[in-house]
Structures are given as C-alpha cells and as structure tokens.
PDB file of N, CA and C in Angstrom:
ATOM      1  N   UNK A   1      14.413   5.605  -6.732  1.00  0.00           N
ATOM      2  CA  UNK A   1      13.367   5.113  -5.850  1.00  0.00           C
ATOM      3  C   UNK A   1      12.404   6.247  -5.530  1.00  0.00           C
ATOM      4  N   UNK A   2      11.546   5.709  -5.626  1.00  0.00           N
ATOM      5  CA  UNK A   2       9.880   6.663  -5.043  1.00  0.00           C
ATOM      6  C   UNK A   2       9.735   6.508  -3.826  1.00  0.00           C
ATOM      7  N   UNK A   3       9.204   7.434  -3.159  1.00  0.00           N
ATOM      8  CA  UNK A   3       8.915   7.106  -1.873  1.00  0.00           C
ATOM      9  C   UNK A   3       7.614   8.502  -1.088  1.00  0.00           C
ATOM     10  N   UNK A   4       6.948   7.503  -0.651  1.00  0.00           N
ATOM     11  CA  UNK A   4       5.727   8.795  -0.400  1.00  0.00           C
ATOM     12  C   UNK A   4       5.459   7.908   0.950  1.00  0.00           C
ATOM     13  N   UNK A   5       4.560   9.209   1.903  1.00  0.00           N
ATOM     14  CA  UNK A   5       3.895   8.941   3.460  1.00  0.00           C
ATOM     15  C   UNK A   5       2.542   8.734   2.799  1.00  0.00           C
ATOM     16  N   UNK A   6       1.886   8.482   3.513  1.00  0.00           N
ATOM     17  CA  UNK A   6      -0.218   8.313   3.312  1.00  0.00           C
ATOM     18  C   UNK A   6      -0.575   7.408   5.136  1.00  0.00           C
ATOM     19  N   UNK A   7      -1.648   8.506   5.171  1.00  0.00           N
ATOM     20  CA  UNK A   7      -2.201   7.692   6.219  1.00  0.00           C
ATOM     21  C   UNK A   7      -3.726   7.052   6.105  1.00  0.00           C
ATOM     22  N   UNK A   8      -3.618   5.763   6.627  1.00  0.00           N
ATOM     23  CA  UNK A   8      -4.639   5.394   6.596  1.00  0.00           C
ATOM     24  C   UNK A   8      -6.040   5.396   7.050  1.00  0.00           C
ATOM     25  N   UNK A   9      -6.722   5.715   6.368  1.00  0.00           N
ATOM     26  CA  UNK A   9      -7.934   6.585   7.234  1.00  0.00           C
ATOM     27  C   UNK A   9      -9.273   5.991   6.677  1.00  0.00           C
ATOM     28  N   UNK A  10      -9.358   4.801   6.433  1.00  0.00           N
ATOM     29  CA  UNK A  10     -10.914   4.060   6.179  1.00  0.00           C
ATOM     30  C   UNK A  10     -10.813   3.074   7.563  1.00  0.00           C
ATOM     31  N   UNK A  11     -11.910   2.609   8.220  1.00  0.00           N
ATOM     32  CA  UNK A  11     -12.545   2.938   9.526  1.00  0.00           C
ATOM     33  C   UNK A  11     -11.814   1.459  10.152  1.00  0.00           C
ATOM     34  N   UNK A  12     -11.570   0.875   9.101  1.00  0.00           N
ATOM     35  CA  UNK A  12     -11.403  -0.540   9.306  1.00  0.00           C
ATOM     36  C   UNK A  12      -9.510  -0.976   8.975  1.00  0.00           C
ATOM     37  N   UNK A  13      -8.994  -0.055   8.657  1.00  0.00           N
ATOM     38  CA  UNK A  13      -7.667  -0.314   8.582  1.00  0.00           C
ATOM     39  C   UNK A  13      -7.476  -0.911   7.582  1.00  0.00           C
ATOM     40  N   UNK A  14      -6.069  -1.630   7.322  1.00  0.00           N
ATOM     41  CA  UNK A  14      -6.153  -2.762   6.456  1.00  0.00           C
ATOM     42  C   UNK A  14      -5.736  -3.785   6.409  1.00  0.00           C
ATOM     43  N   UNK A  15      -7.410  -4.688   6.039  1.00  0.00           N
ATOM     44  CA  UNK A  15      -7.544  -6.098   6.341  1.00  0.00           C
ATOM     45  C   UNK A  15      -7.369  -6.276   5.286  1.00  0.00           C
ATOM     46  N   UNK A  16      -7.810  -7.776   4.919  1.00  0.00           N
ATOM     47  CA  UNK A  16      -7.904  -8.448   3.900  1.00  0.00           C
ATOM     48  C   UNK A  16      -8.467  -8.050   2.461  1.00  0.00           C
ATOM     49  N   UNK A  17      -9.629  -7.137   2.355  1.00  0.00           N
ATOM     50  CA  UNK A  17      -9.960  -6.603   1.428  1.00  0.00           C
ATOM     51  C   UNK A  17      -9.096  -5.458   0.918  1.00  0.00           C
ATOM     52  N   UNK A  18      -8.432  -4.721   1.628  1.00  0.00           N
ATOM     53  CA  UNK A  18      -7.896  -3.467   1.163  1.00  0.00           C
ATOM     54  C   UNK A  18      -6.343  -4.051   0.493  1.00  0.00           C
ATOM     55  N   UNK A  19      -5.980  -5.605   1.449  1.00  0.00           N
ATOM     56  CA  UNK A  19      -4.376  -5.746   1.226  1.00  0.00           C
ATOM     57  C   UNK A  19      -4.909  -6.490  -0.259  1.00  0.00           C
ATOM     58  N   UNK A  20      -6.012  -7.263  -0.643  1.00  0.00           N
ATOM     59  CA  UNK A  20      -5.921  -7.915  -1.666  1.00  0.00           C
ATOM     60  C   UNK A  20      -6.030  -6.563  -2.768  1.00  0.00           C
ATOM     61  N   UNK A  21      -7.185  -5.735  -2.198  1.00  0.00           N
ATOM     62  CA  UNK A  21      -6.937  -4.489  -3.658  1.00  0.00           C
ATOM     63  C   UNK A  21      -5.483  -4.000  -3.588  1.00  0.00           C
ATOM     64  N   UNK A  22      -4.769  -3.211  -2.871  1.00  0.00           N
ATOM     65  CA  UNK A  22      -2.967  -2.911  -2.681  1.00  0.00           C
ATOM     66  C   UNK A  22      -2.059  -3.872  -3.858  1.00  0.00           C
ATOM     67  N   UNK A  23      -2.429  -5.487  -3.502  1.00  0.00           N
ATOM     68  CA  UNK A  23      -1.316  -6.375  -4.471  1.00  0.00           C
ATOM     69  C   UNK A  23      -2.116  -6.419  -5.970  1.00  0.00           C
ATOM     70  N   UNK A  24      -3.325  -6.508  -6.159  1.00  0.00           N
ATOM     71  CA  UNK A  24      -3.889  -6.408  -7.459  1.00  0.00           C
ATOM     72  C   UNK A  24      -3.249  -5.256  -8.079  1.00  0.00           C
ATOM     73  N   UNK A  25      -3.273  -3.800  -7.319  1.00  0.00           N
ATOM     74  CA  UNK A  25      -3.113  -2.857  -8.054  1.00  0.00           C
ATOM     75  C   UNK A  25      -1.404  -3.075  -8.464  1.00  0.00           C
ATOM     76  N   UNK A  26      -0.546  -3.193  -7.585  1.00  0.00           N
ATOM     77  CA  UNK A  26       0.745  -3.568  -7.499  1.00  0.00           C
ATOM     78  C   UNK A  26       1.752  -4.621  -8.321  1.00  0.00           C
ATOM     79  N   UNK A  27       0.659  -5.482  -8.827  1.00  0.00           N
ATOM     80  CA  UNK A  27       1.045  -6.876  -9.144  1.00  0.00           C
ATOM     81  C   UNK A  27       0.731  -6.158 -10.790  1.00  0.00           C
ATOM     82  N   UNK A  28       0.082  -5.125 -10.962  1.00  0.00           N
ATOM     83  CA  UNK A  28       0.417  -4.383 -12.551  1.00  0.00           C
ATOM     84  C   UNK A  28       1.420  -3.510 -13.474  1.00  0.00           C
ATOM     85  N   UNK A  29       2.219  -3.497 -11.994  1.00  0.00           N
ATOM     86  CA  UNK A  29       3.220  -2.990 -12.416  1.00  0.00           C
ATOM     87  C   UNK A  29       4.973  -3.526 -12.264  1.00  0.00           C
ATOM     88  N   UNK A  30       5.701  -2.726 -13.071  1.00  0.00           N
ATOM     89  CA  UNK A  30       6.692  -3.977 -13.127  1.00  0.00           C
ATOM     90  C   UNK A  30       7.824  -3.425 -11.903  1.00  0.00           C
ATOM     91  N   UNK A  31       7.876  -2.627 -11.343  1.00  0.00           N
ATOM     92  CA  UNK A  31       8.668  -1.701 -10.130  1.00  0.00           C
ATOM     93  C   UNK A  31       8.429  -3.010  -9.070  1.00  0.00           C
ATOM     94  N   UNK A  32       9.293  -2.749  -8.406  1.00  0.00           N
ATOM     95  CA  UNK A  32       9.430  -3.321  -6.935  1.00  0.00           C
ATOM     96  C   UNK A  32       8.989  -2.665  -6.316  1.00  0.00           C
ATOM     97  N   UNK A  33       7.960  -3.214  -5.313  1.00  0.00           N
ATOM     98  CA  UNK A  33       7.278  -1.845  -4.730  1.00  0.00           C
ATOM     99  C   UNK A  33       6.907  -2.232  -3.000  1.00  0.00           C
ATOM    100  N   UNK A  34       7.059  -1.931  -1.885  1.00  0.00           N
ATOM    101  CA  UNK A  34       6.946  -2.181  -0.944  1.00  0.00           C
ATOM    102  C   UNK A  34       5.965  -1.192  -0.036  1.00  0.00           C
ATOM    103  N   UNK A  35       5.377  -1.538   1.367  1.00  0.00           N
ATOM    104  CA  UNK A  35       4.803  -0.880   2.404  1.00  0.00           C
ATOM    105  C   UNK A  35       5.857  -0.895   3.250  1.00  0.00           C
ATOM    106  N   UNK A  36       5.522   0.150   4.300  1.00  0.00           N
ATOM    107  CA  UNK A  36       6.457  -0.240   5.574  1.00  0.00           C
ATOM    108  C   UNK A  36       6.046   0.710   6.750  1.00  0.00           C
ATOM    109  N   UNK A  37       5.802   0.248   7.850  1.00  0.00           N
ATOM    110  CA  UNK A  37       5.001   0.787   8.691  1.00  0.00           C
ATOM    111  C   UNK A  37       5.741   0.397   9.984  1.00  0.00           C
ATOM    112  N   UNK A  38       6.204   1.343  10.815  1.00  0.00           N
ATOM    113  CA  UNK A  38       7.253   1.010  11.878  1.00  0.00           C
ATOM    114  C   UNK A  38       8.092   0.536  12.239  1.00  0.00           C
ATOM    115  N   UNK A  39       9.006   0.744  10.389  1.00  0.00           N
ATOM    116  CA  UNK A  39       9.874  -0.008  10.590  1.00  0.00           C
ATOM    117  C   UNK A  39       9.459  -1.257   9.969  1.00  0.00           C
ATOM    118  N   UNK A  40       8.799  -1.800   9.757  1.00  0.00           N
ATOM    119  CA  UNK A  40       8.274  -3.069   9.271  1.00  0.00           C
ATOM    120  C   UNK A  40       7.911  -2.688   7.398  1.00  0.00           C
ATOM    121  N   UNK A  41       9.045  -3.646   6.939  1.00  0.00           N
ATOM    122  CA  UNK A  41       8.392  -3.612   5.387  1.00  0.00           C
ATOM    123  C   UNK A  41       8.127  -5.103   4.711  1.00  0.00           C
ATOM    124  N   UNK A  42       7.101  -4.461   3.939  1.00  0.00           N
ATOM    125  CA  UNK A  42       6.443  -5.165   3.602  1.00  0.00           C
ATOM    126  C   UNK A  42       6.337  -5.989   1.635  1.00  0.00           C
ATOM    127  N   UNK A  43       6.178  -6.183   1.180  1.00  0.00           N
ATOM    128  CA  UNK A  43       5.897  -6.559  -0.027  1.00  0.00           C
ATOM    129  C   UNK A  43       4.317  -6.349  -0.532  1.00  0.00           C
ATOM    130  N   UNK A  44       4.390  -5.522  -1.279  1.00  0.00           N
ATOM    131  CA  UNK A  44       3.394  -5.057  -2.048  1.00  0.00           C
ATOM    132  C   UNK A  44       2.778  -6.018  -2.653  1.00  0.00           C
ATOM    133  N   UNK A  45       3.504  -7.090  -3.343  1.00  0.00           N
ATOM    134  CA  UNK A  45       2.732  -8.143  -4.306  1.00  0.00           C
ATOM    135  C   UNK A  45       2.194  -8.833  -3.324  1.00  0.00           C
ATOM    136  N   UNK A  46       2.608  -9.169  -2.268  1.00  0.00           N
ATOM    137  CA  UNK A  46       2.091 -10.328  -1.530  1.00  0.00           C
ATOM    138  C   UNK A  46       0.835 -10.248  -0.479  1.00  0.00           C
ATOM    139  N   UNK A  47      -0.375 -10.715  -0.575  1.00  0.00           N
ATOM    140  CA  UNK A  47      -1.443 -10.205   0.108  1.00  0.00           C
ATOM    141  C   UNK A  47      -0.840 -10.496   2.189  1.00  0.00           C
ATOM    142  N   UNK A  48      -0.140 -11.383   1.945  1.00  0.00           N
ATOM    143  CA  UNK A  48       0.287 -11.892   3.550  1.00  0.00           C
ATOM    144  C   UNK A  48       1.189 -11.487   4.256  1.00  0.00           C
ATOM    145  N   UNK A  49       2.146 -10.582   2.992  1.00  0.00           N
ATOM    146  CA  UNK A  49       2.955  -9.924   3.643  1.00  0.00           C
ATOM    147  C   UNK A  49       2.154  -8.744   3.993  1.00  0.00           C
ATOM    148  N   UNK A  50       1.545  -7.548   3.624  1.00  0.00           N
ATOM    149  CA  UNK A  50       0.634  -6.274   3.129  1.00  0.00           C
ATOM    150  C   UNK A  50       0.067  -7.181   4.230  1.00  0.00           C
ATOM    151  N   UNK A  51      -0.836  -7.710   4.575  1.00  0.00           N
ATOM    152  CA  UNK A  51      -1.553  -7.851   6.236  1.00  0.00           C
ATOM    153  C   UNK A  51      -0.963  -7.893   7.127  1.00  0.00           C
ATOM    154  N   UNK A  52       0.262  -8.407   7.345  1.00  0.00           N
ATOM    155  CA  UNK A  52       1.158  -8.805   8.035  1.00  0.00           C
ATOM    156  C   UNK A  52       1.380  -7.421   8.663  1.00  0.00           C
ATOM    157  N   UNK A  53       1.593  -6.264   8.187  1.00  0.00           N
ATOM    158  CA  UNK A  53       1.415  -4.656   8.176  1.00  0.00           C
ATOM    159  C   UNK A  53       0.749  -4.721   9.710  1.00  0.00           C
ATOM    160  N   UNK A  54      -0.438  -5.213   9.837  1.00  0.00           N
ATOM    161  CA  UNK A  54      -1.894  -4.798  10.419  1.00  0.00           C
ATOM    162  C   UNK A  54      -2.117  -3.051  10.736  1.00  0.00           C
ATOM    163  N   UNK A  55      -1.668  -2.556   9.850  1.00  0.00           N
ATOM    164  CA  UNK A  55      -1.842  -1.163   9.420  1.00  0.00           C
ATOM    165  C   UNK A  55      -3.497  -0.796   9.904  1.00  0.00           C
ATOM    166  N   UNK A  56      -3.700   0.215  11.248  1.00  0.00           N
ATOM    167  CA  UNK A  56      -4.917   0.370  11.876  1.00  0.00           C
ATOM    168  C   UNK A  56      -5.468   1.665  11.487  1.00  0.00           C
ATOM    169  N   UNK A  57      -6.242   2.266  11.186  1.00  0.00           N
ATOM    170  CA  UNK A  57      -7.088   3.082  11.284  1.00  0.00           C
ATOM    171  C   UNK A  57      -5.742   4.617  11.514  1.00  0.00           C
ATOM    172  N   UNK A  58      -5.446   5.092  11.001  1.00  0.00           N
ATOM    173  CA  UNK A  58      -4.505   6.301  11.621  1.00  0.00           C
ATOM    174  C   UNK A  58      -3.069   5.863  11.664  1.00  0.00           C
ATOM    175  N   UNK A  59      -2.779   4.619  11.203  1.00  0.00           N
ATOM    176  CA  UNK A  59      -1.391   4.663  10.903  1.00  0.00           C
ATOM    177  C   UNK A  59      -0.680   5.520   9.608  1.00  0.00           C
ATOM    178  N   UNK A  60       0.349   5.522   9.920  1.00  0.00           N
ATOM    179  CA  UNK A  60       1.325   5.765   8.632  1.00  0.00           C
ATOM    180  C   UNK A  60       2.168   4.612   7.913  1.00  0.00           C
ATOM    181  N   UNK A  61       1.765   4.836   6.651  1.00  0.00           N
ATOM    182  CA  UNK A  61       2.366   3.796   6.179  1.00  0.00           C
ATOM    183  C   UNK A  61       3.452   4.763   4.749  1.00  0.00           C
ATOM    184  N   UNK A  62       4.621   4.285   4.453  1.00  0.00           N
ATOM    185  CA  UNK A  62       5.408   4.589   3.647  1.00  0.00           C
ATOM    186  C   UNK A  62       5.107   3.857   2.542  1.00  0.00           C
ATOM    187  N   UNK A  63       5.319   4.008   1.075  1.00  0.00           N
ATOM    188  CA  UNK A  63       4.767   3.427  -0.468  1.00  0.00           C
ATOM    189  C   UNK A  63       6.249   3.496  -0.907  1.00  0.00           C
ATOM    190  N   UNK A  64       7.212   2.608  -1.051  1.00  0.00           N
ATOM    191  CA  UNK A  64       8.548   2.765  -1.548  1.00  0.00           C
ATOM    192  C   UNK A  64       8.265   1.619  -2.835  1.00  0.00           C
ATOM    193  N   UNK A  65       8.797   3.072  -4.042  1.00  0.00           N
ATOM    194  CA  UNK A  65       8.698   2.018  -5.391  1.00  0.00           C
ATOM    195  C   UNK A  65       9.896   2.150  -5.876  1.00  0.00           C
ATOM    196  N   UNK A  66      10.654   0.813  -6.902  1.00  0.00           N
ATOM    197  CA  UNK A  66      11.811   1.326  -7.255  1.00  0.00           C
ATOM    198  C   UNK A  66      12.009   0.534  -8.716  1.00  0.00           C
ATOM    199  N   UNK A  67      11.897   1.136  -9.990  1.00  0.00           N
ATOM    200  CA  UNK A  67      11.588   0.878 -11.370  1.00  0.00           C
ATOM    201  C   UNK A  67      11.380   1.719 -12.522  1.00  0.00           C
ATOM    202  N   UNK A  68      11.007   0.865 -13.353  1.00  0.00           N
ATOM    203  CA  UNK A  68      10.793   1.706 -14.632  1.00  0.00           C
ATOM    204  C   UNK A  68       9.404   2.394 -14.334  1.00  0.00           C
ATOM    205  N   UNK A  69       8.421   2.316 -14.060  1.00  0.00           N
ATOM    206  CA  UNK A  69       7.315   2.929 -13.507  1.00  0.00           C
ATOM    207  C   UNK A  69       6.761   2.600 -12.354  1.00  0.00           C
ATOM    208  N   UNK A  70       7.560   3.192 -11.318  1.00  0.00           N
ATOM    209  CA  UNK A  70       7.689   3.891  -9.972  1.00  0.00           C
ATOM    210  C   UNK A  70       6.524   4.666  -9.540  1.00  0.00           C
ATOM    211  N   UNK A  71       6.713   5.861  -9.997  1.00  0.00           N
ATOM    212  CA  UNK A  71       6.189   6.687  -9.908  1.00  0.00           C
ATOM    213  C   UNK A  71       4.356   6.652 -10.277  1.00  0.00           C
ATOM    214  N   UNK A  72       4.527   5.886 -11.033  1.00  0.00           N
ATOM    215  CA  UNK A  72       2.646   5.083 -11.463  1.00  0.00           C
ATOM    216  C   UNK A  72       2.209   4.187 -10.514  1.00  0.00           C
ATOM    217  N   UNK A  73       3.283   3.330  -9.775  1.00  0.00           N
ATOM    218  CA  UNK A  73       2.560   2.383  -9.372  1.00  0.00           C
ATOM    219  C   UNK A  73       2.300   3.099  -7.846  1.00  0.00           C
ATOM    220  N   UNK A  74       3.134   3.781  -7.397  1.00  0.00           N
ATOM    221  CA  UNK A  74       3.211   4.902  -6.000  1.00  0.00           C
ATOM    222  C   UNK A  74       1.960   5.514  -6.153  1.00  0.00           C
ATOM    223  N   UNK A  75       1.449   6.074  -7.087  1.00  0.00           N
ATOM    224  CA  UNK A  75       0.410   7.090  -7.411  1.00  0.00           C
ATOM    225  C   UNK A  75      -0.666   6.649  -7.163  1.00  0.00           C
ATOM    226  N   UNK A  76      -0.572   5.011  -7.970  1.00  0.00           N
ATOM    227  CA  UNK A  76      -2.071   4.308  -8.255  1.00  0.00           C
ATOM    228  C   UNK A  76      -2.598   3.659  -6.642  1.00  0.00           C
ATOM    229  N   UNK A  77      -1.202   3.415  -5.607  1.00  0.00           N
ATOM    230  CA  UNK A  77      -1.654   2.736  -4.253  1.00  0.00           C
ATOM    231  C   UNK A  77      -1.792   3.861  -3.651  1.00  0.00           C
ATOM    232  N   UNK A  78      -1.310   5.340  -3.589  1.00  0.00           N
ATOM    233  CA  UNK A  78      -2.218   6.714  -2.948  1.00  0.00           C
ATOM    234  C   UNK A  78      -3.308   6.721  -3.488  1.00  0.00           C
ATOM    235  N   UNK A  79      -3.706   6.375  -4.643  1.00  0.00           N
ATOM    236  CA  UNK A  79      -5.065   6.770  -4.719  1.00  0.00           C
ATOM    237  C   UNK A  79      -6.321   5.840  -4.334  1.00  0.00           C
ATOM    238  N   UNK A  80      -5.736   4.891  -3.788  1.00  0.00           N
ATOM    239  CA  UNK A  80      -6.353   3.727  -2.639  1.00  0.00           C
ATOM    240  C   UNK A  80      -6.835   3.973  -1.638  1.00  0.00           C
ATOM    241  N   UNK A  81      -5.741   4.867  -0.994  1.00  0.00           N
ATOM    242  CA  UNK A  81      -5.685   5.166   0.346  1.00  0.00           C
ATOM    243  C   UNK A  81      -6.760   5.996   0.340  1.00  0.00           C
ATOM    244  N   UNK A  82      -6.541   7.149  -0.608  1.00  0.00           N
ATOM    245  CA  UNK A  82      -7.452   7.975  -0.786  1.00  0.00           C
ATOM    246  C   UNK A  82      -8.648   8.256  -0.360  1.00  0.00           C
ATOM    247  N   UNK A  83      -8.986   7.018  -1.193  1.00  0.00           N
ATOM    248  CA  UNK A  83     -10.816   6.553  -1.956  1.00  0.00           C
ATOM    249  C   UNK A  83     -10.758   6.106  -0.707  1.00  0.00           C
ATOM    250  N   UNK A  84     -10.186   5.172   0.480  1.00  0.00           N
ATOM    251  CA  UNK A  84     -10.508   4.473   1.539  1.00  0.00           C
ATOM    252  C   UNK A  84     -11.012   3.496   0.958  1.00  0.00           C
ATOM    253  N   UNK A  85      -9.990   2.818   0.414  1.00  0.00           N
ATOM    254  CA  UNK A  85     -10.701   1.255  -0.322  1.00  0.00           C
ATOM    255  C   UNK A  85     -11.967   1.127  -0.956  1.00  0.00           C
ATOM    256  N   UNK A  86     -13.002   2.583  -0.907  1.00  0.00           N
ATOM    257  CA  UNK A  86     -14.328   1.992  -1.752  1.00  0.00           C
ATOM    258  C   UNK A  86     -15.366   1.450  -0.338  1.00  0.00           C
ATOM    259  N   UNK A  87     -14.747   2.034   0.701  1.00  0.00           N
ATOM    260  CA  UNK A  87     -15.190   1.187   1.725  1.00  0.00           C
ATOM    261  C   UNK A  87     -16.081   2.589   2.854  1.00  0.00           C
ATOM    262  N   UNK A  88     -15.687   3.312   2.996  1.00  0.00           N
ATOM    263  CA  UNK A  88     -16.441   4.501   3.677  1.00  0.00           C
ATOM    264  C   UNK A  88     -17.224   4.816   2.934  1.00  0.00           C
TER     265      UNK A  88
END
C-alpha cells in the first residue's frame, strides 16, 4: 500500500469540479485507491463519496493506494493537488 499526506490549497476546496477531476484521474487506474480526511475515508472512484470528504481550503487529506500501480495513481492525484485543480 501507498500512502502519502497533501494539503489542499486551491481557494475553493473540494467541490464538485475537483472531486469529478480526482475519480476521472482514479477511475484510470486499476489500484484501489482511497481519500481520507479525519478519519473519514473515502473512495476515489466515486465522485459522492470524494465530496462527501468536504475537504476545505487547508485541510489534510491522506491518498491511500493499494495495487499493481499504486504508486502512479498516488502520484497522478498529488499532482492535482498541486496544480490546484487548474483552478487558481
């Protein structure tokens, strides 16, 4: 299992646009891959679970992947966080 911290830091948290990019990117890979944010986890594929998060502006959120490519699909949702959804 993979497992990485990232905090979220585009202005708007993540809503609906950021959870639908998260399961697009997620839903490409074949790992089981989850969020989890206070204790609360989440499902990566699922846009309702990933809102369900309501992951705000300065949270921490955990990226737990567990598969044949883990480690890609962990990488590809940090580099989400990153960019700030394309949105700042």
């Amino acid at each position: 299992m993979i497992e990485r911290k990232v905090s979220v830091i585009n202005k708007r948290g993540i809503h609906a646009r950021p959870a639908s990019t998260i399961v697009q990117t997620a839903i490409k890979f074949k790992s089981a891959v989850e969020l989890v944010k206070d204790g609360a986890a989440a499902d990566a594929k699922s846009i309702m679970s990933v809102m369900m998060l309501a992951a705000a502006q300065g949270s921490e959120v955990t990226i737990r992947a567990n598969g044949e490519d883990a480690q890609e699909v962990v990488d590809a949702i940090i580099a989400l966080f990153e960019r700030k959804f394309n949105e700042d």
